[in-house]
N, C-alpha and C. Protein backbone atom coordinates (compact mmCIF):
# COMPACT_ATOMS: atom_id res chain seq x y z
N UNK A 1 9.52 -3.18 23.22
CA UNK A 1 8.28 -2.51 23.54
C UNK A 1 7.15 -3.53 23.70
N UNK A 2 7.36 -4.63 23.01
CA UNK A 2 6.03 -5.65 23.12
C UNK A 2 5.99 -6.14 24.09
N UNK A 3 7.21 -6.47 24.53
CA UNK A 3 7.35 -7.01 26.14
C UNK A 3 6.79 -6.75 27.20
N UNK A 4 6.73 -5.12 27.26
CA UNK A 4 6.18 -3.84 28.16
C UNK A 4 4.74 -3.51 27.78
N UNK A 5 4.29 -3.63 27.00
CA UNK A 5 3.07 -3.37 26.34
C UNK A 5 2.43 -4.23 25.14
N UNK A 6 2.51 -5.81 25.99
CA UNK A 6 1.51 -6.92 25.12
C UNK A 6 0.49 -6.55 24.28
N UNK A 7 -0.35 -5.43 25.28
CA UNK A 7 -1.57 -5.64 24.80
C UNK A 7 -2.50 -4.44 23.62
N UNK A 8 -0.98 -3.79 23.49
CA UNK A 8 -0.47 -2.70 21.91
C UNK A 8 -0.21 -3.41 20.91
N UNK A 9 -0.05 -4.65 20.98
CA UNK A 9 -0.16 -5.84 19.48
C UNK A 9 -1.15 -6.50 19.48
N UNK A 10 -1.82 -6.71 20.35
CA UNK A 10 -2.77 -7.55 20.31
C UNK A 10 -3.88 -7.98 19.21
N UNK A 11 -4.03 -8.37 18.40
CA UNK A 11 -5.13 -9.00 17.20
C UNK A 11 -6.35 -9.02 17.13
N UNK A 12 -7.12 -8.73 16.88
CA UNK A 12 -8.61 -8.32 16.78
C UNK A 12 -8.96 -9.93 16.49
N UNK A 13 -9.89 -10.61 17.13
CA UNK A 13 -10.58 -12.31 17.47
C UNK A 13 -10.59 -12.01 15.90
N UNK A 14 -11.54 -10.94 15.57
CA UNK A 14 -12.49 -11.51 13.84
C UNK A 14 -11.61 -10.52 13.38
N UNK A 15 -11.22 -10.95 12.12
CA UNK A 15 -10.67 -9.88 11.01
C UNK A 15 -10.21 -8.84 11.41
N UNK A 16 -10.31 -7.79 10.72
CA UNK A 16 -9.12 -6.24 10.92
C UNK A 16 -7.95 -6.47 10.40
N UNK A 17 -6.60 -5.58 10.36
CA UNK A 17 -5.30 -5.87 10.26
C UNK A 17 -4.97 -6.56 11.64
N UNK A 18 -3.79 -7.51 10.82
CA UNK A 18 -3.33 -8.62 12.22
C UNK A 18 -1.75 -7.94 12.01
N UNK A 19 -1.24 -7.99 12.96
CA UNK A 19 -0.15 -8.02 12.87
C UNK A 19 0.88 -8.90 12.81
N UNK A 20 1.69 -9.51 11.92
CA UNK A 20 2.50 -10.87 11.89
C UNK A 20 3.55 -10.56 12.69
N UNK A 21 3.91 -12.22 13.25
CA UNK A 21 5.09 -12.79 14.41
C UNK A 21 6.22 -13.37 13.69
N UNK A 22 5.43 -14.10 12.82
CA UNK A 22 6.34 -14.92 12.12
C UNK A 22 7.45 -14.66 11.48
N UNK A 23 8.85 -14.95 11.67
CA UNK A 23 9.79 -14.50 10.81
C UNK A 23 9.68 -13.66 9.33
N UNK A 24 9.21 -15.28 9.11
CA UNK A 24 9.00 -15.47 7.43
C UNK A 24 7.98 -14.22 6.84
N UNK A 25 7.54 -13.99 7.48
CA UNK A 25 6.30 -13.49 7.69
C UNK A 25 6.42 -11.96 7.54
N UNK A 26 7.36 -11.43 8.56
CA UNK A 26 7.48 -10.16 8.81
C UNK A 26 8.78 -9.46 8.26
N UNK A 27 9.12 -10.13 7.22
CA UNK A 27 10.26 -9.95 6.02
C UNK A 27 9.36 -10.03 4.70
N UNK A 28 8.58 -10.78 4.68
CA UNK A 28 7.61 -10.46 3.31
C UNK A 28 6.92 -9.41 3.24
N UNK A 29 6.24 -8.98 4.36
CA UNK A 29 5.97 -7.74 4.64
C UNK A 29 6.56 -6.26 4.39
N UNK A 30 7.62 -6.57 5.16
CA UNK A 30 9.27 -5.64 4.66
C UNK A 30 9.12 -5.15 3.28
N UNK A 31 9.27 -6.29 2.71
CA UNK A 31 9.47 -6.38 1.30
C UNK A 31 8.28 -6.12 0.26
N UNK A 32 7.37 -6.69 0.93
CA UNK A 32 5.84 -6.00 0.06
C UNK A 32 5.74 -4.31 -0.14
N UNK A 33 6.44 -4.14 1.40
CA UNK A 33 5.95 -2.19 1.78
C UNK A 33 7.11 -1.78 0.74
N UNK A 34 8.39 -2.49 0.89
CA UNK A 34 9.52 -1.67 0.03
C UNK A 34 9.18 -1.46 -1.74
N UNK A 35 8.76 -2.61 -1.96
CA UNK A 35 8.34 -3.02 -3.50
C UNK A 35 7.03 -1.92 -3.77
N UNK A 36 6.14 -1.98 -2.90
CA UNK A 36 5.25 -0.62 -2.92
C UNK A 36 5.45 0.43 -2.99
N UNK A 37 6.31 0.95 -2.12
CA UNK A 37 7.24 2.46 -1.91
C UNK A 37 7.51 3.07 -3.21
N UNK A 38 8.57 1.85 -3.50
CA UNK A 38 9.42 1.89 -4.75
C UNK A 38 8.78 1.94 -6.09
N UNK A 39 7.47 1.15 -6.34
CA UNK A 39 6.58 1.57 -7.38
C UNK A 39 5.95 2.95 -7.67
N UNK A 40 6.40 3.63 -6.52
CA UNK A 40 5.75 4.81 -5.99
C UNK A 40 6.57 6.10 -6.16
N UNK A 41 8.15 5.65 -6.64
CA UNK A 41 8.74 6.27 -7.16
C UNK A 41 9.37 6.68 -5.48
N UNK A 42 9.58 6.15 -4.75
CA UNK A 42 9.77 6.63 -2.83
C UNK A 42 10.95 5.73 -2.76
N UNK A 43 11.68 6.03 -1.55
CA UNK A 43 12.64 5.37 -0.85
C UNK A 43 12.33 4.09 0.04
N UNK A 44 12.98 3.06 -0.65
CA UNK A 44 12.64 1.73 -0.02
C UNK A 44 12.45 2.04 1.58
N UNK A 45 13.70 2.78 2.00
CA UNK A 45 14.21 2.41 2.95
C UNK A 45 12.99 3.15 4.21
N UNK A 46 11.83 3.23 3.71
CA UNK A 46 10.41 4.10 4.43
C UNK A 46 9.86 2.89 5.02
N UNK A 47 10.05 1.25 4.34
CA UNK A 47 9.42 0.09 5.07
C UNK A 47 10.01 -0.06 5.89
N UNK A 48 11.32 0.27 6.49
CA UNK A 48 11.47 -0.51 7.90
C UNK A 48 11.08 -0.37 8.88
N UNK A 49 10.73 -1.81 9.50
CA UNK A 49 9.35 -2.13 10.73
C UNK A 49 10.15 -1.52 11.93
N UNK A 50 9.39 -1.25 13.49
CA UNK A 50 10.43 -0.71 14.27
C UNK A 50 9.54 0.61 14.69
N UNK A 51 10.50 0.79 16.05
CA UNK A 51 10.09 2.22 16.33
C UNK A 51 10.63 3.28 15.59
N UNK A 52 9.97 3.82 14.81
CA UNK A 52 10.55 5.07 14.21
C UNK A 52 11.18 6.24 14.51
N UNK A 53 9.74 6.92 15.32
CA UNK A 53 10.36 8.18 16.10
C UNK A 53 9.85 8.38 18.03
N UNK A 54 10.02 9.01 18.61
CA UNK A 54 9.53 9.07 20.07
C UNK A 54 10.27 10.13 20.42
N UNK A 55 8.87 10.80 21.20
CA UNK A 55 9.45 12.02 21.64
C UNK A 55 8.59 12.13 23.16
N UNK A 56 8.35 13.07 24.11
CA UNK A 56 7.68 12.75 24.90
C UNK A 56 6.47 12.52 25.14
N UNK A 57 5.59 12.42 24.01
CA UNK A 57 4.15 12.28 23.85
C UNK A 57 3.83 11.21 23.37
N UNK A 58 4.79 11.10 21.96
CA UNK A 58 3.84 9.55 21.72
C UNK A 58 5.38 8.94 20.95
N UNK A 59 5.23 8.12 20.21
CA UNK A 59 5.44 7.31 20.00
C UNK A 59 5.23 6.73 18.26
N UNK A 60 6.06 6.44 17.09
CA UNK A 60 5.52 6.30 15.83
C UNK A 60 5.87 5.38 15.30
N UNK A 61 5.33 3.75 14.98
CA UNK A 61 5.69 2.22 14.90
C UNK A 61 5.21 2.00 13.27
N UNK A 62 6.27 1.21 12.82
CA UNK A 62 5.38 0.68 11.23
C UNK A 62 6.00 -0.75 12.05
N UNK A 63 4.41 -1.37 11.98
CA UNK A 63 4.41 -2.83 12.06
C UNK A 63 3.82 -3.46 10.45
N UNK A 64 4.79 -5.08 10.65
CA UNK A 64 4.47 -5.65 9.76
C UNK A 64 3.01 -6.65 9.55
N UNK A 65 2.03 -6.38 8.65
CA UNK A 65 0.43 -6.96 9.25
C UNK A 65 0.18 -7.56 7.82
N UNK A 66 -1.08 -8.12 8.10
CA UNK A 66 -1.44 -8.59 7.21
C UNK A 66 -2.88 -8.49 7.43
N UNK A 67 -3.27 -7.59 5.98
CA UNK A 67 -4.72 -7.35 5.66
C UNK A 67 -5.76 -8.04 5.26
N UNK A 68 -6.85 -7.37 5.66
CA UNK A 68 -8.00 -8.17 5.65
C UNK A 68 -8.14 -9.34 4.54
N UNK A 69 -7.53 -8.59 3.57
CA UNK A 69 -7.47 -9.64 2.07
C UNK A 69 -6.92 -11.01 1.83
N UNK A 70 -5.91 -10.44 3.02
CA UNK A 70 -4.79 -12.20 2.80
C UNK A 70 -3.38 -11.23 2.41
N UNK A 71 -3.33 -9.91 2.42
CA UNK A 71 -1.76 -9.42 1.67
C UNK A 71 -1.05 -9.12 2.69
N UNK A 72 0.10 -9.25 2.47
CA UNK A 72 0.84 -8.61 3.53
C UNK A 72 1.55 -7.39 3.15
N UNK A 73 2.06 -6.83 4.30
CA UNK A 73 2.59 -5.18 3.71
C UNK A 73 2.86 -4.71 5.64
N UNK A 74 3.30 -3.11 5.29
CA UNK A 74 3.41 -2.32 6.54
C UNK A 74 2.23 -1.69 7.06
N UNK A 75 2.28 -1.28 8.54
CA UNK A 75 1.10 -0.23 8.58
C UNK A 75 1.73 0.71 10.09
N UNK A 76 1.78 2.03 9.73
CA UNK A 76 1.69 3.02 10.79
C UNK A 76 0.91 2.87 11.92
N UNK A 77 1.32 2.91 12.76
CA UNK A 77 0.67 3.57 14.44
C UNK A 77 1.07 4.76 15.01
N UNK A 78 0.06 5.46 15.75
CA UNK A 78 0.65 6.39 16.57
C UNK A 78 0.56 6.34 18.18
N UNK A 79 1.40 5.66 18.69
CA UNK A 79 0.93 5.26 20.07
C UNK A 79 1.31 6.54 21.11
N UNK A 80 -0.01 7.04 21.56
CA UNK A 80 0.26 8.17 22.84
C UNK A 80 0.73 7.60 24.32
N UNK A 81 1.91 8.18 24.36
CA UNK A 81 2.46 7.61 25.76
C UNK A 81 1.45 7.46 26.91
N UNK A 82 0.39 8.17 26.85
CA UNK A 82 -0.55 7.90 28.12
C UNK A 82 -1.44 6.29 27.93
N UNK A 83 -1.40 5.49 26.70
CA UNK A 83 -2.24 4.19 26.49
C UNK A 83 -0.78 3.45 26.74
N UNK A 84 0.56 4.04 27.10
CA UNK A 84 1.07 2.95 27.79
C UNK A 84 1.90 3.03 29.14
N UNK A 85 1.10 3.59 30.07
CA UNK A 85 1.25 4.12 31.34
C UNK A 85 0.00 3.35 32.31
N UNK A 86 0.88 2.66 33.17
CA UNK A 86 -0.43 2.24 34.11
C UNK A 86 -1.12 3.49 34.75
N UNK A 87 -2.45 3.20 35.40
CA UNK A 87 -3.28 3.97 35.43
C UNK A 87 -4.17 3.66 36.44
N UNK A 88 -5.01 4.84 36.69
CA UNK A 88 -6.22 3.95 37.41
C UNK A 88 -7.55 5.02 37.63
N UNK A 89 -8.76 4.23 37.93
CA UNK A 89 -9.63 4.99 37.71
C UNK A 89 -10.81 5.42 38.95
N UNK A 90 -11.00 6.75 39.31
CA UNK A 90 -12.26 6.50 40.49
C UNK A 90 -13.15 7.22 40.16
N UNK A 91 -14.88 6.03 40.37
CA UNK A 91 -15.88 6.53 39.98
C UNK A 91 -16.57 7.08 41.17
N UNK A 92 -17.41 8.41 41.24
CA UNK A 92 -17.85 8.52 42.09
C UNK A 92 -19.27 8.00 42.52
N UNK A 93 -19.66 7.32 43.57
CA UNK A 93 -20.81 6.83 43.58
C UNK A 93 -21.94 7.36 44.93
N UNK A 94 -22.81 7.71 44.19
CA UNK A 94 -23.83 8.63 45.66
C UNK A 94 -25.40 8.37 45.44
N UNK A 95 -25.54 7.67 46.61
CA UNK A 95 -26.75 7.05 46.82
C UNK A 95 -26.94 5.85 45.59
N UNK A 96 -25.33 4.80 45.87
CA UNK A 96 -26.04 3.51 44.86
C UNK A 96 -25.80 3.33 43.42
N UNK A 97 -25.45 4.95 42.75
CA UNK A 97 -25.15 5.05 41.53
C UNK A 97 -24.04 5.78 41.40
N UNK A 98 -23.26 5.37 40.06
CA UNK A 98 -22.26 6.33 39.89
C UNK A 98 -22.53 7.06 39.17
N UNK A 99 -21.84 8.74 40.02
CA UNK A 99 -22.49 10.12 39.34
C UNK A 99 -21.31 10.62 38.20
């Protein structure tokens, strides 16, 4: 999916959640969300990163990120199939401005 839609991972310049690349990286993560789950009295098996579910509307991803803090862990998306559909847009313009 990242392949097809780069710019659905993409990283915020300043802060926010980032999403990690790194191997190392996105197994600590794994393992942060599982160790969380599991403190939680939940099924490890709720951290794995990946497309979850898809149906014809959208789309439901736990990527592995790392928070504003410096921690790493999982985080939900809900991607609507229409933010990954090319597209296009027409403005109408009359007398100079668009109405």
């Amino acid at each position: 999916m990242k392949q097809e839609h780069p710019g659905l991972f993409a990283n915020p310049t300043i802060g926010g959640i980032q999403i990690v690349e790194k191997p190392s990286d996105m197994e600590a993560a794994e393992q942060t969300g599982a160790e969380h789950l599991l403190a939680k009295g939940l099924t490890s098996q709720w951290a794995r990163l990946g497309l979850l579910y898809e149906n014809e509307a959208f789309r439901v991803v736990r990527d592995p990120v790392r928070f504003p803090g410096g921690r790493l862990g999982i985080y939900f998306r809900i991607l609507m199939k229409e933010q990954m559909m090319p597209g296009s847009v027409v403005l109408a313009v009359y007398q100079e401005r668009v109405i």
